[in-house]
N, C-alpha and C. Protein backbone atom coordinates (compact mmCIF):
# COMPACT_ATOMS: atom_id res chain seq x y z
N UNK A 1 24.82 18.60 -13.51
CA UNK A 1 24.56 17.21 -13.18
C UNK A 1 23.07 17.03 -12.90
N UNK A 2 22.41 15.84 -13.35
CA UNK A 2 21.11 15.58 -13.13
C UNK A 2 21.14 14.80 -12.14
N UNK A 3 20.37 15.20 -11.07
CA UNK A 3 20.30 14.47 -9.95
C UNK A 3 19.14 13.98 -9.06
N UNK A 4 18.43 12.88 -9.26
CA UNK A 4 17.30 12.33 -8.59
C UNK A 4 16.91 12.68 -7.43
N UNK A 5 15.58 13.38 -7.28
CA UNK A 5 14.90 14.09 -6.19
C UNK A 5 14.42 13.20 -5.83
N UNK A 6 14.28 13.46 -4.11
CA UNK A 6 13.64 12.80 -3.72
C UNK A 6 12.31 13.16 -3.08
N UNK A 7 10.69 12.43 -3.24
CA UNK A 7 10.13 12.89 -3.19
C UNK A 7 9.08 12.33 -2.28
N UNK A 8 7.95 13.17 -1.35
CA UNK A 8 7.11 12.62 -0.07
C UNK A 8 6.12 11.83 -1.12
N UNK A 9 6.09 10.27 -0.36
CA UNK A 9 5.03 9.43 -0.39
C UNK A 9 3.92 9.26 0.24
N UNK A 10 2.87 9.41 -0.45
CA UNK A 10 1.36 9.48 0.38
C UNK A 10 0.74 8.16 -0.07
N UNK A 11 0.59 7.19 1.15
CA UNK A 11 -0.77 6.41 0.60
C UNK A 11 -2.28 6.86 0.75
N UNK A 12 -2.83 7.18 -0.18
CA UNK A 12 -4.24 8.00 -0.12
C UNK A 12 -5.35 7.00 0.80
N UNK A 13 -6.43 7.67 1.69
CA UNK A 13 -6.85 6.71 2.38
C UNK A 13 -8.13 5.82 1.90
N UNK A 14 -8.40 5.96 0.42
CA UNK A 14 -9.27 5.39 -0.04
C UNK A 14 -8.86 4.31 -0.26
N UNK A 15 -7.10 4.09 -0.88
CA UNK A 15 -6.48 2.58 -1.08
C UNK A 15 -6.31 1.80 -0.27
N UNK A 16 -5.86 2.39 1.32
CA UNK A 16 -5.82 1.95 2.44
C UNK A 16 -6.87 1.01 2.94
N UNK A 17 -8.05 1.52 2.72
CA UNK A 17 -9.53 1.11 3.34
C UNK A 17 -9.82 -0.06 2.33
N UNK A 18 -9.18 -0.03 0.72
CA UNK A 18 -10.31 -0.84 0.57
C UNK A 18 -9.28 -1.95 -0.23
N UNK A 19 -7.67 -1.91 -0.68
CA UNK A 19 -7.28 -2.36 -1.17
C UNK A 19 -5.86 -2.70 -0.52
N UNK A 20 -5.31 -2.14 -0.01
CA UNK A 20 -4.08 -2.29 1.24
C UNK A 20 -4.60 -3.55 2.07
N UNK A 21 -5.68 -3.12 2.58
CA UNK A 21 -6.11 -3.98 3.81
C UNK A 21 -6.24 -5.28 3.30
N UNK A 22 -6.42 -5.42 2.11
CA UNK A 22 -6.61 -6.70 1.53
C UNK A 22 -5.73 -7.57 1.19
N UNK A 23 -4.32 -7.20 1.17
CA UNK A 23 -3.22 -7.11 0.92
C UNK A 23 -1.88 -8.00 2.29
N UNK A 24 -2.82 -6.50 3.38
CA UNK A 24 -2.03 -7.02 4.81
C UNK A 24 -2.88 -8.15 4.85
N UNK A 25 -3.85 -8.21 4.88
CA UNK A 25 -4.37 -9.92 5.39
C UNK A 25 -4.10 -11.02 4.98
N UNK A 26 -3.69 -11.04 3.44
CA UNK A 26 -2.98 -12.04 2.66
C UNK A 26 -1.92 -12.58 2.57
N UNK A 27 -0.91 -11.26 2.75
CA UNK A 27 0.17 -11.53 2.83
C UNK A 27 1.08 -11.29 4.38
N UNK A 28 0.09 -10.84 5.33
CA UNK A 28 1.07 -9.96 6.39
C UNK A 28 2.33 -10.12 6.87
N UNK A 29 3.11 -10.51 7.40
CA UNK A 29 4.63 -9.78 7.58
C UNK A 29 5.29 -9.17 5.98
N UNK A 30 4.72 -10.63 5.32
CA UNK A 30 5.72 -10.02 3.88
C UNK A 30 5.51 -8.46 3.36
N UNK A 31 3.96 -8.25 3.96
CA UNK A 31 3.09 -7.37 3.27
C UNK A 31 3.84 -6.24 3.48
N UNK A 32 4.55 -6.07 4.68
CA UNK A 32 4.72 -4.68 5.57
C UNK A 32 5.71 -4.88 4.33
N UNK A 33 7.13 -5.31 4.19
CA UNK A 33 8.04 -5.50 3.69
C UNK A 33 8.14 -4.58 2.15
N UNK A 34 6.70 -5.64 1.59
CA UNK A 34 6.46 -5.01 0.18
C UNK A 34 6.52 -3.14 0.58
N UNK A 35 5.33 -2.90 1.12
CA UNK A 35 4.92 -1.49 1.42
C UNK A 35 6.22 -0.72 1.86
N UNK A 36 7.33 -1.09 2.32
CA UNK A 36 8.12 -0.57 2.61
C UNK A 36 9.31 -0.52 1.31
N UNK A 37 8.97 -1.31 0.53
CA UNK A 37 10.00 -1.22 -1.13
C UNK A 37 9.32 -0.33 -1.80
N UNK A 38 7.85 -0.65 -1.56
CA UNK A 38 7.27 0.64 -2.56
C UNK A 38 7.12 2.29 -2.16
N UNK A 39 7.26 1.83 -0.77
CA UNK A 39 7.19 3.71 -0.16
C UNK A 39 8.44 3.84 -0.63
N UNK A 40 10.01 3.23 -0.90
CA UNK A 40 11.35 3.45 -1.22
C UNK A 40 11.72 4.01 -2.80
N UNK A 41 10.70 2.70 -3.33
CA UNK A 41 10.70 3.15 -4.52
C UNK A 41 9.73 4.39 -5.47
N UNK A 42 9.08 4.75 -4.82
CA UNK A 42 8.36 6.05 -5.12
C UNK A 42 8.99 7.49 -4.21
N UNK A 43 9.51 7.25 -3.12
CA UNK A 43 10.44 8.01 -2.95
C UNK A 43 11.34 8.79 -3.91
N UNK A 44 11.66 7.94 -4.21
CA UNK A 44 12.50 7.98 -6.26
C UNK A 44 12.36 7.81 -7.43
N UNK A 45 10.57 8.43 -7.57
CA UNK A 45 10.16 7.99 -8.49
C UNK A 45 10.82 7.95 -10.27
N UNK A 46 11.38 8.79 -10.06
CA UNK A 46 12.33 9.26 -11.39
C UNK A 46 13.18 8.15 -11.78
N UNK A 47 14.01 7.52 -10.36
CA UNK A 47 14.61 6.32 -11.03
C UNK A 47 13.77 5.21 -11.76
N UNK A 48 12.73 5.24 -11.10
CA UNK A 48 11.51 4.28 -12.10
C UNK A 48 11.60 4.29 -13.43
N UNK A 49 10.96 5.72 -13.57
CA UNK A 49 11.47 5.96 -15.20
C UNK A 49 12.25 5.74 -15.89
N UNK A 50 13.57 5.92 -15.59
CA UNK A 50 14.80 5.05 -15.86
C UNK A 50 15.16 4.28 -16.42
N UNK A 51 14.30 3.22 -15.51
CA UNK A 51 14.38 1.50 -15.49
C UNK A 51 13.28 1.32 -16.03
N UNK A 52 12.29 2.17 -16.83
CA UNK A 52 11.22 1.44 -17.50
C UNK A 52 10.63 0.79 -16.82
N UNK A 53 10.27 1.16 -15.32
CA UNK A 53 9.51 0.34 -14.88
C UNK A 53 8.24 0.95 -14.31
N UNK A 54 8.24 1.95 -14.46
CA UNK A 54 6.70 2.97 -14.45
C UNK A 54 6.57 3.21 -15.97
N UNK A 55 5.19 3.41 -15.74
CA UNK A 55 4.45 3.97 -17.16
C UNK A 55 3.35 4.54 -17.04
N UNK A 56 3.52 5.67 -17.88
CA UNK A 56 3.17 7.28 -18.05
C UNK A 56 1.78 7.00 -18.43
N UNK A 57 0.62 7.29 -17.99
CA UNK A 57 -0.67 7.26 -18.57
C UNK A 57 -1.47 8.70 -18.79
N UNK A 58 -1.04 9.93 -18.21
CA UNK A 58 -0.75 11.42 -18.37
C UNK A 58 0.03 11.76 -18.00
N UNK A 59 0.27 12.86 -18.56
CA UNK A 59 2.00 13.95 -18.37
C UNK A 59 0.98 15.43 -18.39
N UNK A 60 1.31 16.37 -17.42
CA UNK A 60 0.83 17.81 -17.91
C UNK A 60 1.95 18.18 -16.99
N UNK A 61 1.60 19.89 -17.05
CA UNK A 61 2.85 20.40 -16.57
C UNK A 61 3.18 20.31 -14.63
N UNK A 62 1.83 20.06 -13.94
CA UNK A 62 2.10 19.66 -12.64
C UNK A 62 1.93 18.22 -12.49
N UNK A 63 1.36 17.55 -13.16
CA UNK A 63 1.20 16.38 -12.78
C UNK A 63 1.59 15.18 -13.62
N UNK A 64 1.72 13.98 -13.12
CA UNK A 64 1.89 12.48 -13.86
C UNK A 64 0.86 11.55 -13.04
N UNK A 65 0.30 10.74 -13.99
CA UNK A 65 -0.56 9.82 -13.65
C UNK A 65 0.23 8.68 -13.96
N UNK A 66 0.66 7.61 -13.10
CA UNK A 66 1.46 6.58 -13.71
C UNK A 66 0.80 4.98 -13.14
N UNK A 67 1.46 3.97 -13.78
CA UNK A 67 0.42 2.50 -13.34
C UNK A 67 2.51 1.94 -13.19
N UNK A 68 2.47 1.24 -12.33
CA UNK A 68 3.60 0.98 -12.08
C UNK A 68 3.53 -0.61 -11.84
N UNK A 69 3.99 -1.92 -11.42
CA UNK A 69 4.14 -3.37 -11.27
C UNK A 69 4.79 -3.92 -10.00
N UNK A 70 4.24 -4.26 -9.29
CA UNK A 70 5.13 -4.67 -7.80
C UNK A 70 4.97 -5.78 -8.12
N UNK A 71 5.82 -6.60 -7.17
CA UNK A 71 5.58 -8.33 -6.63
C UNK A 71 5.57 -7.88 -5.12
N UNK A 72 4.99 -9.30 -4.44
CA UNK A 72 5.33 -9.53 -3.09
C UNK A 72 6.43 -9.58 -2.67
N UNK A 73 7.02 -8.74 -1.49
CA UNK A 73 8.89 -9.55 -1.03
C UNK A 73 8.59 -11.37 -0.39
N UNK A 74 9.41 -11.98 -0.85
CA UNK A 74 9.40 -13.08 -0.82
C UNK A 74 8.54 -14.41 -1.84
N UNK A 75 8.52 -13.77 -2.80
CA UNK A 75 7.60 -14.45 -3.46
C UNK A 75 8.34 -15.10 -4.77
N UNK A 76 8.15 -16.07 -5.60
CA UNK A 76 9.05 -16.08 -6.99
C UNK A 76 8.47 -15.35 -8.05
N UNK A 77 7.29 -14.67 -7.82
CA UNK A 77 6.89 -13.81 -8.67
C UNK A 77 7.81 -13.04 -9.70
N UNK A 78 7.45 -12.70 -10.88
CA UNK A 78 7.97 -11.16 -11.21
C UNK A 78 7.17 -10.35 -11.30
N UNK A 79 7.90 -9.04 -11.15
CA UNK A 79 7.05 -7.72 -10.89
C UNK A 79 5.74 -7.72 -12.02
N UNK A 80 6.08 -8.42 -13.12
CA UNK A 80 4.91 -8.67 -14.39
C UNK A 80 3.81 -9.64 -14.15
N UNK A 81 4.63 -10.16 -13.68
CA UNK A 81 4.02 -11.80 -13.46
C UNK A 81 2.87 -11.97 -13.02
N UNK A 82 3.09 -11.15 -11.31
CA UNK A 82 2.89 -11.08 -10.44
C UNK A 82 1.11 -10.33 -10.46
N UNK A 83 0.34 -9.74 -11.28
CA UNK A 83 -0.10 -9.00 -11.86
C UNK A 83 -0.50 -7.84 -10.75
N UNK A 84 0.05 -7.22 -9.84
CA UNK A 84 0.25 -6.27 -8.94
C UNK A 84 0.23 -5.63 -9.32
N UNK A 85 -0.58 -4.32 -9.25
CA UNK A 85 -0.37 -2.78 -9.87
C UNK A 85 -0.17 -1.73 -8.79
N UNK A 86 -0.07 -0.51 -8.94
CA UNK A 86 -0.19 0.44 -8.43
C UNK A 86 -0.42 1.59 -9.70
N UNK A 87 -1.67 2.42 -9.00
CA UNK A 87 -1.62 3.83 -10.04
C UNK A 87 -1.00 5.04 -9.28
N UNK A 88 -0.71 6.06 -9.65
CA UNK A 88 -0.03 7.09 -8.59
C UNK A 88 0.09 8.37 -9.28
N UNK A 89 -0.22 8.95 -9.06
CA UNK A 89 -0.06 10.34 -9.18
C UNK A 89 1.13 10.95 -8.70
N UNK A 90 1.77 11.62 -9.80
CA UNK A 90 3.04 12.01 -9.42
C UNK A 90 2.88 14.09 -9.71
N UNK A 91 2.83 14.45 -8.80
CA UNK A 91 3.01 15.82 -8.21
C UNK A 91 4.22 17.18 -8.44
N UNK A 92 4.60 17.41 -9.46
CA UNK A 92 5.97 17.90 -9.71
C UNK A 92 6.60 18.23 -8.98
N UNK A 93 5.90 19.69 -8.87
CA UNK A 93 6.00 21.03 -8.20
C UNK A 93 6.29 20.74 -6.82
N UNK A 94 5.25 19.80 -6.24
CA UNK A 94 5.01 19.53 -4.97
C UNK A 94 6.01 18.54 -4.45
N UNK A 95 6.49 17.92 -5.07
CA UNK A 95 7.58 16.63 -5.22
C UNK A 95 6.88 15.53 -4.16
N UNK A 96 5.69 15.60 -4.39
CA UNK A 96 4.83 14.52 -3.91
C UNK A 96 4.17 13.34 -4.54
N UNK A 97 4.67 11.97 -4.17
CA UNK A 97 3.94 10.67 -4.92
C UNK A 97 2.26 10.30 -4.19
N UNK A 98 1.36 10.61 -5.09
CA UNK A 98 0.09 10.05 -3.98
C UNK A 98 -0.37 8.57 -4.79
N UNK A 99 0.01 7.61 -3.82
CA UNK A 99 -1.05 6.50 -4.46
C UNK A 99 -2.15 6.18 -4.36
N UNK A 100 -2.74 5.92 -5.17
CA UNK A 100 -4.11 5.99 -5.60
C UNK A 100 -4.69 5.10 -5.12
N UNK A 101 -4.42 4.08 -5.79
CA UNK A 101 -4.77 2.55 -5.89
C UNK A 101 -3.63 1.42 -6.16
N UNK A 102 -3.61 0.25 -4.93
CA UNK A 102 -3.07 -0.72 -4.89
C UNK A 102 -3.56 -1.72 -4.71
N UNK A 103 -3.90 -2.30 -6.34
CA UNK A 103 -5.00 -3.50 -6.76
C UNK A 103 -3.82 -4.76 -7.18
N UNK A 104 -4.78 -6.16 -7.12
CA UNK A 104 -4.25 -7.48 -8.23
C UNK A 104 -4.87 -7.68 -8.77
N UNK A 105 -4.50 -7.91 -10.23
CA UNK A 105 -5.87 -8.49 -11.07
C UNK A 105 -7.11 -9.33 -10.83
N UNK A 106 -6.71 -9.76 -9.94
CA UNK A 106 -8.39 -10.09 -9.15
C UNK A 106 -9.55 -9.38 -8.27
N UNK A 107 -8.77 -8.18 -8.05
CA UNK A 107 -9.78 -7.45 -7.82
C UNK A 107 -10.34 -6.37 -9.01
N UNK A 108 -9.85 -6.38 -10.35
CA UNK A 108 -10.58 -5.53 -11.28
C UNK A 108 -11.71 -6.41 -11.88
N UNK A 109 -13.03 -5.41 -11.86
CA UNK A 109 -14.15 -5.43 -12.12
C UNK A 109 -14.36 -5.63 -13.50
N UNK A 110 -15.03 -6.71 -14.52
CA UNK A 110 -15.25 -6.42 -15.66
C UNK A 110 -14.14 -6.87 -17.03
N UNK A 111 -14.05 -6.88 -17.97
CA UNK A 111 -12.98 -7.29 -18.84
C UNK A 111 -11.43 -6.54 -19.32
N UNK A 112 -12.05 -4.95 -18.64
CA UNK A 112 -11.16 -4.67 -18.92
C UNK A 112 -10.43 -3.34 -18.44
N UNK A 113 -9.04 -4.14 -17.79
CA UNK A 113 -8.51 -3.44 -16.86
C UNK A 113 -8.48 -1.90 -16.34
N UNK A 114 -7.81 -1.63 -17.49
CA UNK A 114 -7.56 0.33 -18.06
C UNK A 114 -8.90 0.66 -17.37
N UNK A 115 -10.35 0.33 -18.44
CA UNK A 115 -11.72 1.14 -18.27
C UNK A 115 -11.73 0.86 -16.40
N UNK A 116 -11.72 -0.52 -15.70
CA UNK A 116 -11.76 -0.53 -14.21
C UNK A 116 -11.46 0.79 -13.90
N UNK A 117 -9.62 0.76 -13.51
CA UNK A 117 -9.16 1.71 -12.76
C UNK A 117 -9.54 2.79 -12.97
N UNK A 118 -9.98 3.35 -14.59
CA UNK A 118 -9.97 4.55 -14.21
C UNK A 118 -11.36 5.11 -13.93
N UNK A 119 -12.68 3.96 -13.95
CA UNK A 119 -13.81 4.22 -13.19
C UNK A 119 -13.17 4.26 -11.67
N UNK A 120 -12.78 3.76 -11.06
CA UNK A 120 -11.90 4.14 -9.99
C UNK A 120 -11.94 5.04 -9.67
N UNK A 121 -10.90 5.90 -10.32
CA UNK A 121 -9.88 6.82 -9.80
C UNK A 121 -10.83 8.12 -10.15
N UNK A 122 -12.17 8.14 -11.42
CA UNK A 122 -13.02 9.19 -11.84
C UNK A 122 -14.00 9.30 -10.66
N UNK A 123 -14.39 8.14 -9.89
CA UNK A 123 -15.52 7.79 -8.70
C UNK A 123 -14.81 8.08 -7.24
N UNK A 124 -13.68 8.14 -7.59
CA UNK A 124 -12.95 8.47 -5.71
C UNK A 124 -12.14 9.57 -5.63
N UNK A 125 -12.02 9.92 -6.75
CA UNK A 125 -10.51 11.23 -6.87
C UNK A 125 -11.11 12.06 -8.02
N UNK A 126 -11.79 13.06 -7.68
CA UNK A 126 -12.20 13.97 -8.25
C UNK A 126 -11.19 14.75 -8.87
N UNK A 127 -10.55 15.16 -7.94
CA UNK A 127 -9.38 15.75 -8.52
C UNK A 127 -8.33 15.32 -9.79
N UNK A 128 -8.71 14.20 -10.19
CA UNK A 128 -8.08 13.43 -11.29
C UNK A 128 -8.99 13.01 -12.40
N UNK A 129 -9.70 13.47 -12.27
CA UNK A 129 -11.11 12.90 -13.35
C UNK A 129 -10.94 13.46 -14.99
N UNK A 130 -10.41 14.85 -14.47
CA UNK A 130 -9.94 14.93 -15.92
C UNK A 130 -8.70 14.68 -16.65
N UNK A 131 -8.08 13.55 -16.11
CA UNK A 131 -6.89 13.30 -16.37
C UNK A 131 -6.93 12.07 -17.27
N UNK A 132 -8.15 11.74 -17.63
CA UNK A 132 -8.42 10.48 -18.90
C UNK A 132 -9.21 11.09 -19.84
């Protein structure tokens, strides 16, 4: 039987400082709410996959780099709609989710999205630089 692991969620503290916070101020009570669907749903990240609702931007043998779609709780948004991202690093071995970055399309720099984040993620997470 195949059976969905469950796995430790890290919010990394670079997203915290500069993109979370931006987040709780906008939205706060709902905000906690959201953060608490997405620590649930990366918990399980595998069911994501599933449901086609993560997507794979590297695969190697310890790691996944993935860009995933939230909405706000309470919002009429859809998770598409909504243009909410998250990137995350998914950890095999370790059965650890680290998120990276939790942006809205208004905070990416420039025309175009992809090149943003992953100046991002090459400028704050060394450890991932060679993963584009």
């Amino acid at each position: 039987m195949n059976f969905i692991k469950e796995y430790e969620v890290v919010f990394e503290p670079f997203t915290e400082r500069h993109y979370i916070r931006l987040f709780a101020k906008k939205y706060k009570n709902a905000w906690d709410t959201t953060l608490g669907f997405l620590s649930a749903e990366f918990r399980f990240i595998d069911a994501l996959f599933l449901k086609n609702k993560a997507e794979t931007i590297f695969d190697s043998k310890e790691i996944k780099i993935c860009k995933t779609e939230f909405k706000i709780a309470g919002t009429q948004q859809s998770r598409h709609g909504s243009g909410n991202r998250c990137i995350i690093a998914v950890h095999k071995d370790k059965k650890v989710v680290k998120v990276l970055l939790v942006y809205g399309k208004t905070d990416v720099k420039g025309p175009r999205e992809t090149n943003w984040w992953h100046g991002v993620i090459k400028n704050n997470y060394p450890d991932y630089s060679d993963c584009f």
